[in-house]
C-alpha atoms as a PDB file:
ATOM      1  CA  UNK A   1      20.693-170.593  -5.787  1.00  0.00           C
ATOM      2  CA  UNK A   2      17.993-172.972  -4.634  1.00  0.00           C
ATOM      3  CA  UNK A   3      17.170-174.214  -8.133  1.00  0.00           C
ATOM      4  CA  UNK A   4      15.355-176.974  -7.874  1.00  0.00           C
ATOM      5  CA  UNK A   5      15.264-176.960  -4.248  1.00  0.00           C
ATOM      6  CA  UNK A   6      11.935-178.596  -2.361  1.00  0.00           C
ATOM      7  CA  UNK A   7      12.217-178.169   1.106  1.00  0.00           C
ATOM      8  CA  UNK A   8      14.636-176.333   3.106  1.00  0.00           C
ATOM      9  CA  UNK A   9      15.532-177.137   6.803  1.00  0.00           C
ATOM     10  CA  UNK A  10      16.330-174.196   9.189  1.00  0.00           C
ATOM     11  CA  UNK A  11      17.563-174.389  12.308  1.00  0.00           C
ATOM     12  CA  UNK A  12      17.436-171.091  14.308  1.00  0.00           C
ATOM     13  CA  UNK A  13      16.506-167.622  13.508  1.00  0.00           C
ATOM     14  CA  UNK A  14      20.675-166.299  13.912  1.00  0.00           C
ATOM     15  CA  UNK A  15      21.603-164.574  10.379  1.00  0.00           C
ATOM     16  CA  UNK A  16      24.177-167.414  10.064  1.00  0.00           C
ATOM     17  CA  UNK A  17      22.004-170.091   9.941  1.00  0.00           C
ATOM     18  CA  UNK A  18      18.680-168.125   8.381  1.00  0.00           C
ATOM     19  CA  UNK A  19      18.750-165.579   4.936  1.00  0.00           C
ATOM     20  CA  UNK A  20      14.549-164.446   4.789  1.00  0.00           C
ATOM     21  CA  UNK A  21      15.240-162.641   1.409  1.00  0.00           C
ATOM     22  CA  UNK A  22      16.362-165.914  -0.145  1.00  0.00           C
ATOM     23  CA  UNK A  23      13.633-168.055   1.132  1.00  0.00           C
ATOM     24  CA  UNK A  24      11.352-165.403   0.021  1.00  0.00           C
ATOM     25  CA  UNK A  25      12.404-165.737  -3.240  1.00  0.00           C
ATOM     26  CA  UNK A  26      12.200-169.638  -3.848  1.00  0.00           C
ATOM     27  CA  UNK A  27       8.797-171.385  -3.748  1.00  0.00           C
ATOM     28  CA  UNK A  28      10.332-174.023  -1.337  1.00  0.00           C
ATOM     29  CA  UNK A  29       8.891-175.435   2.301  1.00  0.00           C
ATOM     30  CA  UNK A  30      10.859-173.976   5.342  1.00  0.00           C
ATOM     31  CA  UNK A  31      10.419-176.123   8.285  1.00  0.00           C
ATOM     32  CA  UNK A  32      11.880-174.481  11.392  1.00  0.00           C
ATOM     33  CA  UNK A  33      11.174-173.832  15.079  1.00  0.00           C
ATOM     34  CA  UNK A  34       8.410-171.017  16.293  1.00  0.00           C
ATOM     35  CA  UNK A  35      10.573-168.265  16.700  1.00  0.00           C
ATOM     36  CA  UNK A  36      11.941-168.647  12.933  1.00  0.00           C
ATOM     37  CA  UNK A  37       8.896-169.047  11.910  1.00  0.00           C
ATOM     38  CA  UNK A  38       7.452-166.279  13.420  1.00  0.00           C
ATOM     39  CA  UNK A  39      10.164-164.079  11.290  1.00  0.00           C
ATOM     40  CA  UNK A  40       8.880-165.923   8.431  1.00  0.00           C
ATOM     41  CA  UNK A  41       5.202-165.595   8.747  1.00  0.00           C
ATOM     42  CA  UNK A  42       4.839-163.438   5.055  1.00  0.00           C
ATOM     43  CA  UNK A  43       6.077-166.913   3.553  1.00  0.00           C
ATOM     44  CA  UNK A  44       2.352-168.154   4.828  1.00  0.00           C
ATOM     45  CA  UNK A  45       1.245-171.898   4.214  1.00  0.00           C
ATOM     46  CA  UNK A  46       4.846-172.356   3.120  1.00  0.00           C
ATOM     47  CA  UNK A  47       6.332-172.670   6.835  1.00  0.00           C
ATOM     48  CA  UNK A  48       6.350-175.334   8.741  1.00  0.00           C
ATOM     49  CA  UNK A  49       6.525-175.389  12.426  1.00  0.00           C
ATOM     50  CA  UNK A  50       8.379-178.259  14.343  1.00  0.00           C
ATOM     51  CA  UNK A  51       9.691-179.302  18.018  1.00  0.00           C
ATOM     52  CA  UNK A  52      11.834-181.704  19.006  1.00  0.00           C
ATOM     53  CA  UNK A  53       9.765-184.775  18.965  1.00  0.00           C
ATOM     54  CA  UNK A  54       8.152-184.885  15.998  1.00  0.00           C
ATOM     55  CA  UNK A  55       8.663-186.234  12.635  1.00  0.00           C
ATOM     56  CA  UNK A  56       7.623-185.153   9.104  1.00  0.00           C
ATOM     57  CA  UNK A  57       8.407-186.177   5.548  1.00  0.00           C
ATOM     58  CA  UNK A  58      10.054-183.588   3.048  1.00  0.00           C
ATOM     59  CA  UNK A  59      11.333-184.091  -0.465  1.00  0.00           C
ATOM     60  CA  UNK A  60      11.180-187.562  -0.050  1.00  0.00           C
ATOM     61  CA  UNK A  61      13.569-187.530   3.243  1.00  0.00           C
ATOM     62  CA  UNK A  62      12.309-188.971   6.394  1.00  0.00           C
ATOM     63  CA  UNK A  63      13.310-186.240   9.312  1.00  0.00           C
ATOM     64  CA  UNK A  64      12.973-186.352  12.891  1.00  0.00           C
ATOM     65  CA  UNK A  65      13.343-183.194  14.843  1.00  0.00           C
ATOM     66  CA  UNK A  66      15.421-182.811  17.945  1.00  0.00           C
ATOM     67  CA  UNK A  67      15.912-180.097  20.587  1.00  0.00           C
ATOM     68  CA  UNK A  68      14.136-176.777  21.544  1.00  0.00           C
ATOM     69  CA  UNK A  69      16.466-174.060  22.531  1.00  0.00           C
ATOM     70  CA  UNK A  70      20.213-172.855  21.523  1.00  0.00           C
ATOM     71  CA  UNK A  71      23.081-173.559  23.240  1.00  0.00           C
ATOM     72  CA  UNK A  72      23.418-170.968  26.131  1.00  0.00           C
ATOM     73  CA  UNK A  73      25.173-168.065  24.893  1.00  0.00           C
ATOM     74  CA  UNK A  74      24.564-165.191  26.680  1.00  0.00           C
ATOM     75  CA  UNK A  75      24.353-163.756  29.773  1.00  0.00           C
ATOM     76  CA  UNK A  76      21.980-160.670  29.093  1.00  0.00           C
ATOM     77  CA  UNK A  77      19.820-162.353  26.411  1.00  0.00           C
ATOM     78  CA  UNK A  78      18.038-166.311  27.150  1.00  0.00           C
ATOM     79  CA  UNK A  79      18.670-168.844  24.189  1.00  0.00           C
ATOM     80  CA  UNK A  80      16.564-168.076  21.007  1.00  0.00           C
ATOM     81  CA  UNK A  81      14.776-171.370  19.653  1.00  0.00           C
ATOM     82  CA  UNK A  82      16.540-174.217  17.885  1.00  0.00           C
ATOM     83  CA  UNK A  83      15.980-177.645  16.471  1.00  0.00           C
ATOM     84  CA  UNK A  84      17.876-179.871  15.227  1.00  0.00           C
ATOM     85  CA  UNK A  85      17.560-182.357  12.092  1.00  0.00           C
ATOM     86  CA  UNK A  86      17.904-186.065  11.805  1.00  0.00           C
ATOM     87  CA  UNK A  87      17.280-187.322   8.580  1.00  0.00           C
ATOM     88  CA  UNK A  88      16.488-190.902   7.378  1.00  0.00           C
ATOM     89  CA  UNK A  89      17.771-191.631  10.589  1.00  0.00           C
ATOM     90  CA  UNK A  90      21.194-191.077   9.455  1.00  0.00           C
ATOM     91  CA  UNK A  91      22.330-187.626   9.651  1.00  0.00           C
ATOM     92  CA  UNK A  92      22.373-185.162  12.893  1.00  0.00           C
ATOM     93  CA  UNK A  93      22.583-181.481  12.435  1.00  0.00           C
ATOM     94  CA  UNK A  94      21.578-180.439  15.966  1.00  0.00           C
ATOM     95  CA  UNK A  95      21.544-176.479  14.949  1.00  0.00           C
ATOM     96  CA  UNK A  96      23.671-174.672  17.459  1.00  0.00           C
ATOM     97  CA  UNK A  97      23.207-176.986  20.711  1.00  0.00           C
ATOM     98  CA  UNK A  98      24.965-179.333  21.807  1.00  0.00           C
ATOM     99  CA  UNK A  99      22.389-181.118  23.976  1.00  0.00           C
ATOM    100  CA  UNK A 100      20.851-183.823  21.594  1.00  0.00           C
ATOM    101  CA  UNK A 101      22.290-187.093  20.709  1.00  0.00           C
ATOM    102  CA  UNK A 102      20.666-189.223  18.563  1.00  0.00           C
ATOM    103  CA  UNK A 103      21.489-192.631  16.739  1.00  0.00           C
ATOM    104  CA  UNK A 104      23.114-190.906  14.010  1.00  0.00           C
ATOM    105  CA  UNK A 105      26.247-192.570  12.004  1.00  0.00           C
ATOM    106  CA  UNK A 106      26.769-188.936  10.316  1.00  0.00           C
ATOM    107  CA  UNK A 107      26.894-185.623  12.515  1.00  0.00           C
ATOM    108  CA  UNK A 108      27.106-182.258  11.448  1.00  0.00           C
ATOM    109  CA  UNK A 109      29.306-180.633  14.248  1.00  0.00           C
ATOM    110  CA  UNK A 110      29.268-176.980  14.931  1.00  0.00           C
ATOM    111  CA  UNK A 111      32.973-176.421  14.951  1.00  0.00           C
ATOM    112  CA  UNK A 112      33.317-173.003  16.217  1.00  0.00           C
ATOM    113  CA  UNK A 113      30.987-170.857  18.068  1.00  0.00           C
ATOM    114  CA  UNK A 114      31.156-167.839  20.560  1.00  0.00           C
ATOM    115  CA  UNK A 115      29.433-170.178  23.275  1.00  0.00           C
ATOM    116  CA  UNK A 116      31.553-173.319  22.138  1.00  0.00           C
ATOM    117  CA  UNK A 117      34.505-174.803  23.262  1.00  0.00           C
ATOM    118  CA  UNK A 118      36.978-177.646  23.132  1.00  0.00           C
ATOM    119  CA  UNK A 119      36.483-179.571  25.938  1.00  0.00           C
ATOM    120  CA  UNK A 120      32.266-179.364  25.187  1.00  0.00           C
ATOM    121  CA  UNK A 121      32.962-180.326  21.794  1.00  0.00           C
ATOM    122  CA  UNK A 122      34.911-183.371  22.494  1.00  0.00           C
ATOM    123  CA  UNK A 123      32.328-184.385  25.313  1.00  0.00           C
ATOM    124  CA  UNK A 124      29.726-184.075  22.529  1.00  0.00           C
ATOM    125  CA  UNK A 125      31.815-185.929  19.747  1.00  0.00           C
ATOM    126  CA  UNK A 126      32.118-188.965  22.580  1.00  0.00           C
ATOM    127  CA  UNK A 127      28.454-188.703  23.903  1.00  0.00           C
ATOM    128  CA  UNK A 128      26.994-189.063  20.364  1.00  0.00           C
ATOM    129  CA  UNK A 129      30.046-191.566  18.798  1.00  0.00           C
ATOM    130  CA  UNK A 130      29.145-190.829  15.257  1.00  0.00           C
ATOM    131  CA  UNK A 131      30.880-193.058  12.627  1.00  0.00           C
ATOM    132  CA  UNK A 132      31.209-189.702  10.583  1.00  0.00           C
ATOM    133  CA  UNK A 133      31.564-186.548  11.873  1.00  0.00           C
ATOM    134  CA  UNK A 134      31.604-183.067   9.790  1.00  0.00           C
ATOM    135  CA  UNK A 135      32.450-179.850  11.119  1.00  0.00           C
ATOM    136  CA  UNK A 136      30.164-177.457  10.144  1.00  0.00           C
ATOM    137  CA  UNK A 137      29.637-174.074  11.887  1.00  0.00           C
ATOM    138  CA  UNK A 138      33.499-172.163  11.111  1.00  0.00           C
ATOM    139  CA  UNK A 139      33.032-169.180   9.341  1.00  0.00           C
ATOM    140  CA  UNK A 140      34.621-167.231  12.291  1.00  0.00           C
ATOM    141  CA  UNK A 141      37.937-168.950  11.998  1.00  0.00           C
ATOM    142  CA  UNK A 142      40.802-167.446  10.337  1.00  0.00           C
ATOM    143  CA  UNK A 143      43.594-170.173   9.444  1.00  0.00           C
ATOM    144  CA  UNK A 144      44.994-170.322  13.005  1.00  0.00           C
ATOM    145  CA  UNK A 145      41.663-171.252  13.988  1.00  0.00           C
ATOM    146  CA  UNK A 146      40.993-173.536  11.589  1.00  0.00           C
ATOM    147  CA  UNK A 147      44.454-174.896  12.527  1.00  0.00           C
ATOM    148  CA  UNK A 148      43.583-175.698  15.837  1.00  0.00           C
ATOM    149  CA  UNK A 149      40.155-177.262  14.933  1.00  0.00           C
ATOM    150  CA  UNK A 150      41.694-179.614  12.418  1.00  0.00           C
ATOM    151  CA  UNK A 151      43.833-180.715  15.272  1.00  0.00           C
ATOM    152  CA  UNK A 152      41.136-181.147  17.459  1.00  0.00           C
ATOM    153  CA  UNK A 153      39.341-183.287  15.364  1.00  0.00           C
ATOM    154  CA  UNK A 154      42.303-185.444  14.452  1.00  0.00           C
ATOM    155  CA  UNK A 155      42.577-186.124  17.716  1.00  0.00           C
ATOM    156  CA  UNK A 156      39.328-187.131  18.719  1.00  0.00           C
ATOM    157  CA  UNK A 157      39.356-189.729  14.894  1.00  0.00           C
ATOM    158  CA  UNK A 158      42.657-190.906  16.291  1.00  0.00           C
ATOM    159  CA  UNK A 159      41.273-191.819  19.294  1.00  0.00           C
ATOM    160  CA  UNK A 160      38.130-193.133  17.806  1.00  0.00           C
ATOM    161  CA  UNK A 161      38.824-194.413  14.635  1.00  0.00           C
ATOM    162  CA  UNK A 162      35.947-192.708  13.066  1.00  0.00           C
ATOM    163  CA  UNK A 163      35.684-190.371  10.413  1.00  0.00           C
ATOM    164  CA  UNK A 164      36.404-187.187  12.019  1.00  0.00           C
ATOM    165  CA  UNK A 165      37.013-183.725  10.156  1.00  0.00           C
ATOM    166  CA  UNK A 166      36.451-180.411   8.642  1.00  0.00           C
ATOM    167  CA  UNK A 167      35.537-180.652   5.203  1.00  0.00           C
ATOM    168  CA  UNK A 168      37.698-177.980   2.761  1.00  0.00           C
ATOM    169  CA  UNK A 169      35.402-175.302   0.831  1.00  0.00           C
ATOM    170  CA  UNK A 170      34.433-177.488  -2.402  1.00  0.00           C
ATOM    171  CA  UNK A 171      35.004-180.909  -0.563  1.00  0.00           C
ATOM    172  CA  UNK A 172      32.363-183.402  -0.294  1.00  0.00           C
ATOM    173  CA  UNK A 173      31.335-186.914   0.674  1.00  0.00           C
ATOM    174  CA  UNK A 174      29.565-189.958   0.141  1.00  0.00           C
ATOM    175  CA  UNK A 175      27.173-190.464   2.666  1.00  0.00           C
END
């Protein structure tokens, strides 16, 4: 599956953002924050660790990295690490926090989340006024869900007049 894949960007150690056995099998680089990496430490020289602040080159992309922990989740456990990705200063994925804004005209949006909701994502669609904005982050949704996020984007684009949505399995875009 990651056929003729270079480098792979990872944001957080949770099994929905992070598959070891796949990574294991593709000679690819895995930049990713210390407490990924640290699960990843038989993949040796290929793992990269990065912090928010610094910048690195991989498979020909410009990326500069953003963040340090996950969005507060918890009560019982503190927030694993997490970093998020801006690349060719043009596309935010901030991982799962909601705490970075960047000058980015695309944005990768967590959607849905256990620690997310409405009201934060609209405060972080407005704080970071993408000119695109993708909802990524839904698997949890059944279609009521997914009702009510597609409404809560639309909203938000209406209001806008950006590019605001959830992208159907199969979709894509021109970025």
């Amino acid at each position: 599956m990651l056929d003729g894949v270079e480098a792979v960007l990872v944001t957080h150690e949770h099994f929905d953002h992070l598959d070891p056995e796949r990574l294991r099998a593709a000679p690819v680089d895995v930049y990713t924050c210390a407490g990924t990496a640290r699960r990843l430490g038989a993949l040796g020289g290929r793992v990269h660790t990065v912090r928010g602040g610094d910048q690195f080159t991989a498979a020909g992309f410009e990326v500069a990295v953003v963040g340090d922990k996950h969005h507060f989740s918890h009560p019982d456990a503190p927030p694993v690490d997490n970093v998020g990705f801006l690349v060719d200063g043009a596309v935010l994925h901030p991982g799962d926090a909601l705490t970075e804004v960047a000058d980015a005209s695309t944005l990768l949006v967590p959607g849905q989340a256990p620690w997310l909701t409405v009201p934060a994502l609209v405060d972080y669609l407005r704080r970071t006024q993408p000119r695109r904005a993708y909802a990524v982050h839904d698997g949890l949704l059944n279609d009521w869900g997914l009702k009510v996020l597609d409404d809560v984007l639309a909203m938000e684009a209406a209001r806008s007049g950006a590019d605001i949505r959830r992208l159907r399995p199969g979709q894509s875009v021109d970025l």
